[in-house]
PDB file of N, CA and C in Angstrom:
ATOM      1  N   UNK A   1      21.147   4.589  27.528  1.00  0.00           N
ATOM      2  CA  UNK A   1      20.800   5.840  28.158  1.00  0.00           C
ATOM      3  C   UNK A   1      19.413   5.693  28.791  1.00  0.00           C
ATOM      4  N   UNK A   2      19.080   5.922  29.905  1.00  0.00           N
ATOM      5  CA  UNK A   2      18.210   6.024  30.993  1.00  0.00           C
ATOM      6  C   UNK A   2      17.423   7.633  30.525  1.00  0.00           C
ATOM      7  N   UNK A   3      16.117   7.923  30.286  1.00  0.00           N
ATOM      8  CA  UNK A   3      15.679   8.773  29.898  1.00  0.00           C
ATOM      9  C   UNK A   3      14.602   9.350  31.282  1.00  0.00           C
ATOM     10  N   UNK A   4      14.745  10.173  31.739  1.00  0.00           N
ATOM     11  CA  UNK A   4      13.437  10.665  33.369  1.00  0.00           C
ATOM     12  C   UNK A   4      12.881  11.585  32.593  1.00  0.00           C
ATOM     13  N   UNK A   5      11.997  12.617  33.392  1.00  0.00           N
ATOM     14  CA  UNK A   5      11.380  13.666  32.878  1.00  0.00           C
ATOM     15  C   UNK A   5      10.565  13.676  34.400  1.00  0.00           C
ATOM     16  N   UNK A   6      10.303  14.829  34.617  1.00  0.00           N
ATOM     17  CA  UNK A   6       9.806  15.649  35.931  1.00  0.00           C
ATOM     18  C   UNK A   6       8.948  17.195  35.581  1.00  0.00           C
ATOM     19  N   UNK A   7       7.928  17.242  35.882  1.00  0.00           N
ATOM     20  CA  UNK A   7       7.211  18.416  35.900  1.00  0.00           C
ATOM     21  C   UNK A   7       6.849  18.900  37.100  1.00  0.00           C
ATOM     22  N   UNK A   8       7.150  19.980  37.265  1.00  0.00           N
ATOM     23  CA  UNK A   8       7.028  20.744  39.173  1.00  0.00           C
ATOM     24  C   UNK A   8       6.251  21.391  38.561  1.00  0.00           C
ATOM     25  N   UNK A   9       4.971  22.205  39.607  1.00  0.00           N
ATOM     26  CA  UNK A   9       4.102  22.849  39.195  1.00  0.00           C
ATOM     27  C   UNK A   9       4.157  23.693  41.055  1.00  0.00           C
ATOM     28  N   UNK A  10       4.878  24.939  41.342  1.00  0.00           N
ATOM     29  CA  UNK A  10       4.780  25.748  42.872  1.00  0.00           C
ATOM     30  C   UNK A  10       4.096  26.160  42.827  1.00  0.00           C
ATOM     31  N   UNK A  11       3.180  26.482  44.223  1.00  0.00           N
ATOM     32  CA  UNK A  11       1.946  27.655  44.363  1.00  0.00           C
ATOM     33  C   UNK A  11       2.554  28.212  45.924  1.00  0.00           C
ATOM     34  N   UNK A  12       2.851  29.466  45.573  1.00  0.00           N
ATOM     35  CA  UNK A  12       3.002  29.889  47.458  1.00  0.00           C
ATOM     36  C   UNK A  12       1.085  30.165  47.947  1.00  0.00           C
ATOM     37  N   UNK A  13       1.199  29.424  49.342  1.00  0.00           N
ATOM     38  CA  UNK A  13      -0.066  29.251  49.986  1.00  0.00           C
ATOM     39  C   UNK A  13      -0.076  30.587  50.580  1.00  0.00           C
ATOM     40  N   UNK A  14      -1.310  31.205  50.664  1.00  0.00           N
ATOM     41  CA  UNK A  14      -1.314  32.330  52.128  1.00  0.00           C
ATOM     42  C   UNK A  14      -1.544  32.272  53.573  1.00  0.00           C
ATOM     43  N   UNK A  15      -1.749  30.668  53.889  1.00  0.00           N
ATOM     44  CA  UNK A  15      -1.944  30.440  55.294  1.00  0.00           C
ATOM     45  C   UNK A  15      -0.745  30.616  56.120  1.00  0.00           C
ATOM     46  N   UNK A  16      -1.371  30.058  57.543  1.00  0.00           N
ATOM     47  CA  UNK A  16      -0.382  30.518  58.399  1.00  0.00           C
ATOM     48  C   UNK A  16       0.783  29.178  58.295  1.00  0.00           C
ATOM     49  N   UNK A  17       0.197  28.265  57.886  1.00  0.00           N
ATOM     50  CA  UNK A  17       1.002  26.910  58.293  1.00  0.00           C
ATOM     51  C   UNK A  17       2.181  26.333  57.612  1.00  0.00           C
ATOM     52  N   UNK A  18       1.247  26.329  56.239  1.00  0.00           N
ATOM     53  CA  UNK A  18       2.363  25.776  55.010  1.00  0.00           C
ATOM     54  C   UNK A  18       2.596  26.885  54.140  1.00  0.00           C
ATOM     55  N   UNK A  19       4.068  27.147  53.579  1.00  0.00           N
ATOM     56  CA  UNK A  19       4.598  28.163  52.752  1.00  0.00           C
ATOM     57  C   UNK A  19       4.244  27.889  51.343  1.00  0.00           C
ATOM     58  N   UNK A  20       4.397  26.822  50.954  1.00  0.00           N
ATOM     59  CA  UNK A  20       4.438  26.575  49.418  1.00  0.00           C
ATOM     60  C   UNK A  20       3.942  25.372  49.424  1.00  0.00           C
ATOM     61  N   UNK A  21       3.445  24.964  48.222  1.00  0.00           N
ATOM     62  CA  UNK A  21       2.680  23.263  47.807  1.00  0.00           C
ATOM     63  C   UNK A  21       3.503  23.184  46.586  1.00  0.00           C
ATOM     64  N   UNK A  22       3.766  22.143  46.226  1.00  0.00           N
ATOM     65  CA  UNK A  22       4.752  21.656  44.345  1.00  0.00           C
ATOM     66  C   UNK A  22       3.942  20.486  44.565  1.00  0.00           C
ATOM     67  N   UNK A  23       3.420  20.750  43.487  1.00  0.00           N
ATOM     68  CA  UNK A  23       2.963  19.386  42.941  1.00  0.00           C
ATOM     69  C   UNK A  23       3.397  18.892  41.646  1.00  0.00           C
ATOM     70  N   UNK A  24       3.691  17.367  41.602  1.00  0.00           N
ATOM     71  CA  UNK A  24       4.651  17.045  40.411  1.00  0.00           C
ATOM     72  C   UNK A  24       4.369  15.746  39.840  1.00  0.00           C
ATOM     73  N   UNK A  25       4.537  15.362  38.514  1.00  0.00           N
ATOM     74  CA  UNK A  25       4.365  14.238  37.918  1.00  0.00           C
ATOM     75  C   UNK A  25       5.783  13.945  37.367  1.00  0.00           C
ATOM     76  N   UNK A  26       6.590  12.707  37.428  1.00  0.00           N
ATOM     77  CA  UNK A  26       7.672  12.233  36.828  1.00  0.00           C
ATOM     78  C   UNK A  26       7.304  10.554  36.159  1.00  0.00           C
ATOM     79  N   UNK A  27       8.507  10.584  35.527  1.00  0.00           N
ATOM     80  CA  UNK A  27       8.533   9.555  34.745  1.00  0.00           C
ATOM     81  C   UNK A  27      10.012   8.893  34.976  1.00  0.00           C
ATOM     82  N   UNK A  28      10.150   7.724  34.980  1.00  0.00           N
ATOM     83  CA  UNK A  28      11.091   7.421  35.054  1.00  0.00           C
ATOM     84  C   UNK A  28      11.591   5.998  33.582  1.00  0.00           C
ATOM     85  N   UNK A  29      13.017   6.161  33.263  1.00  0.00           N
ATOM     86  CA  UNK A  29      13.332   5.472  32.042  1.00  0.00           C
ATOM     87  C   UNK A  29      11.706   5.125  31.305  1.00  0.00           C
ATOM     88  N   UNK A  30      12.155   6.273  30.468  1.00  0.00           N
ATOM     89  CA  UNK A  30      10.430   6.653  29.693  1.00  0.00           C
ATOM     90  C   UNK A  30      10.782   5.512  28.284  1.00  0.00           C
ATOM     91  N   UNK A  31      11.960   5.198  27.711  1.00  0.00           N
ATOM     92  CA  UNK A  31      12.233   4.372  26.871  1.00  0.00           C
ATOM     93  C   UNK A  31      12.279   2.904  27.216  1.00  0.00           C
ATOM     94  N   UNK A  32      11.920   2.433  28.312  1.00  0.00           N
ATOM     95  CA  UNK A  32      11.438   1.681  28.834  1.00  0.00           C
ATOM     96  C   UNK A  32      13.134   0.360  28.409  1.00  0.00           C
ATOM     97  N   UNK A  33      14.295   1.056  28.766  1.00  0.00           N
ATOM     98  CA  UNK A  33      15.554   0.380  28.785  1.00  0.00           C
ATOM     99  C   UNK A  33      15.684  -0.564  29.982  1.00  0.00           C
ATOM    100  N   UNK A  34      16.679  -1.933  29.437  1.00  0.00           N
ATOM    101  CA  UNK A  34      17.301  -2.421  30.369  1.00  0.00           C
ATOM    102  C   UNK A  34      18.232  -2.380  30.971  1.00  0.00           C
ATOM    103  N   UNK A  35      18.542  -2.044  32.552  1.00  0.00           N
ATOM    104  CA  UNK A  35      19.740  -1.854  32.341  1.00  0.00           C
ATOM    105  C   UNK A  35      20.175  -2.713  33.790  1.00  0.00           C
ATOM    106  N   UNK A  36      21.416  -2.474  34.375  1.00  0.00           N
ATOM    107  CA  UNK A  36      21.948  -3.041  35.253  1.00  0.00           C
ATOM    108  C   UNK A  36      22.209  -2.008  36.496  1.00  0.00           C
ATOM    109  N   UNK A  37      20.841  -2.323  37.662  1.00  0.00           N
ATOM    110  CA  UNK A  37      21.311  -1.029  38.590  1.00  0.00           C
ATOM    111  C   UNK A  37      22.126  -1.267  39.312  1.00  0.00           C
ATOM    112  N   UNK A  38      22.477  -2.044  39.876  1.00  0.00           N
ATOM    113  CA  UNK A  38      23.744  -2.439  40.809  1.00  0.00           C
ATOM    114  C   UNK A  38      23.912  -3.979  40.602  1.00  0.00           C
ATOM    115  N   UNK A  39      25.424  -4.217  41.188  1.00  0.00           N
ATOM    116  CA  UNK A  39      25.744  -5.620  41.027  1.00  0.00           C
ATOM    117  C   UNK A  39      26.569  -6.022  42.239  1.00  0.00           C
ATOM    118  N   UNK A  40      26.610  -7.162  42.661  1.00  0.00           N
ATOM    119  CA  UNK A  40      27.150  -7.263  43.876  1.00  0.00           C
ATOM    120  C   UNK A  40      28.399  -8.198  43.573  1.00  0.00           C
ATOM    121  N   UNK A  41      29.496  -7.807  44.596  1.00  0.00           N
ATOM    122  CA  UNK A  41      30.569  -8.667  44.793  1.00  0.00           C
ATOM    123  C   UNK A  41      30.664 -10.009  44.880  1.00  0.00           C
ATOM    124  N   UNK A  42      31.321 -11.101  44.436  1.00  0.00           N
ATOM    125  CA  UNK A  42      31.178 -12.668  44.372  1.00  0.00           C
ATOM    126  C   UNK A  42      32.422 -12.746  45.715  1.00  0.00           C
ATOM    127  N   UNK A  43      32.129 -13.801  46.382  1.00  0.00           N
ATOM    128  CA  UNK A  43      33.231 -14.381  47.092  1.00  0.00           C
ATOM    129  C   UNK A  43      34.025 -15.719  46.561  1.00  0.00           C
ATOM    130  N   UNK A  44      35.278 -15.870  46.552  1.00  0.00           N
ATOM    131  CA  UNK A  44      35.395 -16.942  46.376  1.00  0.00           C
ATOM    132  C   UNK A  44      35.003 -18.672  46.958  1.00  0.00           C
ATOM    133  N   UNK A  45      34.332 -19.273  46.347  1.00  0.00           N
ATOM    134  CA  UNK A  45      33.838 -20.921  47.292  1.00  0.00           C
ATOM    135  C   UNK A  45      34.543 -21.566  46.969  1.00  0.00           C
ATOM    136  N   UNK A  46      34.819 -22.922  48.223  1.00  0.00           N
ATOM    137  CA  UNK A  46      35.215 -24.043  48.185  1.00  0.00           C
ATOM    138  C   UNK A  46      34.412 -25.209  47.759  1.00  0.00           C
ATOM    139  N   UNK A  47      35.143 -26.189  47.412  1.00  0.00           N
ATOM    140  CA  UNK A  47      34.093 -27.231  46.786  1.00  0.00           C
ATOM    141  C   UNK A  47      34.699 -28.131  48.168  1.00  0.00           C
ATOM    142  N   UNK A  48      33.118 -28.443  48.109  1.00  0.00           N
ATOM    143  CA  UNK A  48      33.049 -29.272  49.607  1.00  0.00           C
ATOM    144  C   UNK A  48      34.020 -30.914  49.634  1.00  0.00           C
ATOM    145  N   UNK A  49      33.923 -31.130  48.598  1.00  0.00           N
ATOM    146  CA  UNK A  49      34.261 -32.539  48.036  1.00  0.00           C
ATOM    147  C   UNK A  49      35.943 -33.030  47.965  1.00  0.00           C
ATOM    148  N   UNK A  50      36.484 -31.534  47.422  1.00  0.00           N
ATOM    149  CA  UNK A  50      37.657 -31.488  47.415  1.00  0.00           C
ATOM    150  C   UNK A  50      38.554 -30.785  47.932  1.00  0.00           C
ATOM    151  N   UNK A  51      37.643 -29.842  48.227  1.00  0.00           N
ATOM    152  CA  UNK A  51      38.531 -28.707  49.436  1.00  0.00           C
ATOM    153  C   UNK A  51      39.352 -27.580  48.956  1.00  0.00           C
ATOM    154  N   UNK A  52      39.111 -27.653  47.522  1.00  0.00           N
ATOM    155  CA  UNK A  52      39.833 -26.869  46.775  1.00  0.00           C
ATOM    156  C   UNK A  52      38.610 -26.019  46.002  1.00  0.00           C
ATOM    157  N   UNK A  53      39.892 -24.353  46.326  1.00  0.00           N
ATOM    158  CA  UNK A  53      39.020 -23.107  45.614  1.00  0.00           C
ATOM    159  C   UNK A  53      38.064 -23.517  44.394  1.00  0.00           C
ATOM    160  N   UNK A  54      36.763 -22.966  44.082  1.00  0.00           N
ATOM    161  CA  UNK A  54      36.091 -23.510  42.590  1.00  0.00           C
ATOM    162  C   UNK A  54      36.250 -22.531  41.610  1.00  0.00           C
ATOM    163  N   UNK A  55      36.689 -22.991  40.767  1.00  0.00           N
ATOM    164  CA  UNK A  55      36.473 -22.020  38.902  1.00  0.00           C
ATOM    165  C   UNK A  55      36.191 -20.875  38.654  1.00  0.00           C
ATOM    166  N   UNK A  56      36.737 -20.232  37.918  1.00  0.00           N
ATOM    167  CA  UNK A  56      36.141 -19.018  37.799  1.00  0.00           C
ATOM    168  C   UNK A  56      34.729 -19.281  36.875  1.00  0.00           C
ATOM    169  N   UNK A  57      34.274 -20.357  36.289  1.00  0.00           N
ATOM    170  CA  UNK A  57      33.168 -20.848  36.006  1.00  0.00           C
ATOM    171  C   UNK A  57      31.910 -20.835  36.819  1.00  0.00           C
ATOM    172  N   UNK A  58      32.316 -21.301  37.774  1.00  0.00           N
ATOM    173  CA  UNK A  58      31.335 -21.650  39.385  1.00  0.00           C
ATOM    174  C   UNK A  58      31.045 -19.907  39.520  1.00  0.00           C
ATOM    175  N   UNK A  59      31.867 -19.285  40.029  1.00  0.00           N
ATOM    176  CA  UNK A  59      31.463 -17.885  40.108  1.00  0.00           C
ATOM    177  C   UNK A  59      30.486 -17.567  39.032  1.00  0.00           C
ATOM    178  N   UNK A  60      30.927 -17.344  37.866  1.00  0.00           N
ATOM    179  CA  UNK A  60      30.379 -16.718  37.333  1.00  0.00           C
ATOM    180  C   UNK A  60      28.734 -17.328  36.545  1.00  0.00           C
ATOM    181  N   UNK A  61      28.253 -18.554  36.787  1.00  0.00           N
ATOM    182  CA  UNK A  61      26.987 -19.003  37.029  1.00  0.00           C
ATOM    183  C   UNK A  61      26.080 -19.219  38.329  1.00  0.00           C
ATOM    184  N   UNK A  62      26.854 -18.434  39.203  1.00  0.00           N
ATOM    185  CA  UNK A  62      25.992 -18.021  40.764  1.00  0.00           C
ATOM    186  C   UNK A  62      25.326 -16.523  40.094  1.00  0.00           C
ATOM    187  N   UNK A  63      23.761 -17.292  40.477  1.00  0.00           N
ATOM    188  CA  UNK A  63      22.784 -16.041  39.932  1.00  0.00           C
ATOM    189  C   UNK A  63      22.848 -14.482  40.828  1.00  0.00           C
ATOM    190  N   UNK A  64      22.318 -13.863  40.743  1.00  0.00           N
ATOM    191  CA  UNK A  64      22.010 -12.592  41.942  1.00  0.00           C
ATOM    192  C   UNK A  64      23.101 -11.508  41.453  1.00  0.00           C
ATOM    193  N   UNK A  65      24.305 -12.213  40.542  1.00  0.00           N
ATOM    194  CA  UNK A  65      25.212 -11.220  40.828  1.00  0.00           C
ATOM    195  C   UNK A  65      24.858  -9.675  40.044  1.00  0.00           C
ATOM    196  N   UNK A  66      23.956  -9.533  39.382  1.00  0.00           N
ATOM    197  CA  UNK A  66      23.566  -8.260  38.453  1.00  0.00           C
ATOM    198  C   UNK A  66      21.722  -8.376  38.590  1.00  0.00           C
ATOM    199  N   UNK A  67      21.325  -7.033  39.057  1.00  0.00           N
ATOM    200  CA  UNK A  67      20.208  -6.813  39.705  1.00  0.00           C
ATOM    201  C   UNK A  67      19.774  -5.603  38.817  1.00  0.00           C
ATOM    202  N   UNK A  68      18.644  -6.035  37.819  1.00  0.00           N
ATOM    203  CA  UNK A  68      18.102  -5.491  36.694  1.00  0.00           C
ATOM    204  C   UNK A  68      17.527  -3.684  37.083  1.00  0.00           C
ATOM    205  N   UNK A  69      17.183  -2.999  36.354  1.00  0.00           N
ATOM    206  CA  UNK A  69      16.866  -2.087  36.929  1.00  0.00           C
ATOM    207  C   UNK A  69      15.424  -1.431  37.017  1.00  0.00           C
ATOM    208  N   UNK A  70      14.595  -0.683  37.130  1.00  0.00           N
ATOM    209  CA  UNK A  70      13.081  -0.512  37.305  1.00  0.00           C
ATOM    210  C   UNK A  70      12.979  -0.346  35.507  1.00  0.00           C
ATOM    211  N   UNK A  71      11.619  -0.961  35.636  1.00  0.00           N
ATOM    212  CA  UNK A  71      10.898  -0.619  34.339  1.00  0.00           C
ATOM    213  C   UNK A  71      10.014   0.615  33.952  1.00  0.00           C
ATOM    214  N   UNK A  72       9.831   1.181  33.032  1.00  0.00           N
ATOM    215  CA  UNK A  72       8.940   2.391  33.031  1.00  0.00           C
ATOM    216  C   UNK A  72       8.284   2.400  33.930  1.00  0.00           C
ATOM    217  N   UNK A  73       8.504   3.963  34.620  1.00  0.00           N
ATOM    218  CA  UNK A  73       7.224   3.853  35.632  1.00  0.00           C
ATOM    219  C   UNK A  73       7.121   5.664  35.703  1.00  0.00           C
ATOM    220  N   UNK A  74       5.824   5.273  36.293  1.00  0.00           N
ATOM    221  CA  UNK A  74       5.225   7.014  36.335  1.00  0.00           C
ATOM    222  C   UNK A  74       4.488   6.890  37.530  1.00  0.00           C
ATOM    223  N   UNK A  75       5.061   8.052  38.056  1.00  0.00           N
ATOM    224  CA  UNK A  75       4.341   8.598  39.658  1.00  0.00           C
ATOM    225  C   UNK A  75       4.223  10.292  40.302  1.00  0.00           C
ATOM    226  N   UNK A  76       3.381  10.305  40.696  1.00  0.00           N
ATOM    227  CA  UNK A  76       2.943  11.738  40.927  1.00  0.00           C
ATOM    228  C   UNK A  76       3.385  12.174  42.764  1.00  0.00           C
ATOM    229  N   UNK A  77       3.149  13.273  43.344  1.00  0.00           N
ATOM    230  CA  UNK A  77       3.005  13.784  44.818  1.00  0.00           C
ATOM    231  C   UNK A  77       2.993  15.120  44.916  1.00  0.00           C
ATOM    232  N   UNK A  78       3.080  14.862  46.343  1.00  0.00           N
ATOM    233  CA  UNK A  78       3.099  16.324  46.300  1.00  0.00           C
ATOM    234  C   UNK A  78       3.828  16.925  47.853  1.00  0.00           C
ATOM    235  N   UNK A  79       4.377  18.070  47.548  1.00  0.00           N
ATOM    236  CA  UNK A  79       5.377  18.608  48.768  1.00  0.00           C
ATOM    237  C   UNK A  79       4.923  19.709  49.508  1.00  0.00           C
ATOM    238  N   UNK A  80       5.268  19.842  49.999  1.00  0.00           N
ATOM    239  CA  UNK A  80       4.839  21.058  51.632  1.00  0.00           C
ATOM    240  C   UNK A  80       5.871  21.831  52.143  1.00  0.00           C
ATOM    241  N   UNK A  81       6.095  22.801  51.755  1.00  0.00           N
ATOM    242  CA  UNK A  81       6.999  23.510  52.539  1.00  0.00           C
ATOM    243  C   UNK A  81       6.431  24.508  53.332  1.00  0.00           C
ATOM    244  N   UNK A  82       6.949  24.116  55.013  1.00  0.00           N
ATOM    245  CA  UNK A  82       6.562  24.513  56.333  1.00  0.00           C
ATOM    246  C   UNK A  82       7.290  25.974  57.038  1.00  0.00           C
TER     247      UNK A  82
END
């Protein structure tokens, strides 16, 4: 389980320009989990040598195929509504 957390903080402005300001601090996977954010499709290869399809071995020690996901992180901003 992936854990976030988000704090909004609105102020309506009285100017002419901007309507509202939110300012916010989040967190993201606060348990600081590993996980797997996306993974990509394998194609099948030929082996050059023999010309014949390779292993389901060969596939499955081609690196890249599972792409880890962000580590704890914390970041702040802030929004404008016009």
């Amino acid at each position: 389980m992936i854990l976030n957390a988000s704090v909004p903080y609105a102020v309506d402005l009285p100017g002419p320009y901007a309507k509202r300001v939110i300012l916010y601090l989040e967190a993201r996977n606060l348990l600081d989990r590993t996980y797997a954010a996306s993974a990509q499709n394998l194609a099948n290869s030929v082996d050059p040598r023999t010309c014949l399809q390779n292993a389901a071995a060969v596939l499955a020690a081609t690196p890249g195929s599972l792409l880890a996901g962000a580590p704890r992180n914390i970041g702040s901003g802030m929004k404008l509504a016009f």
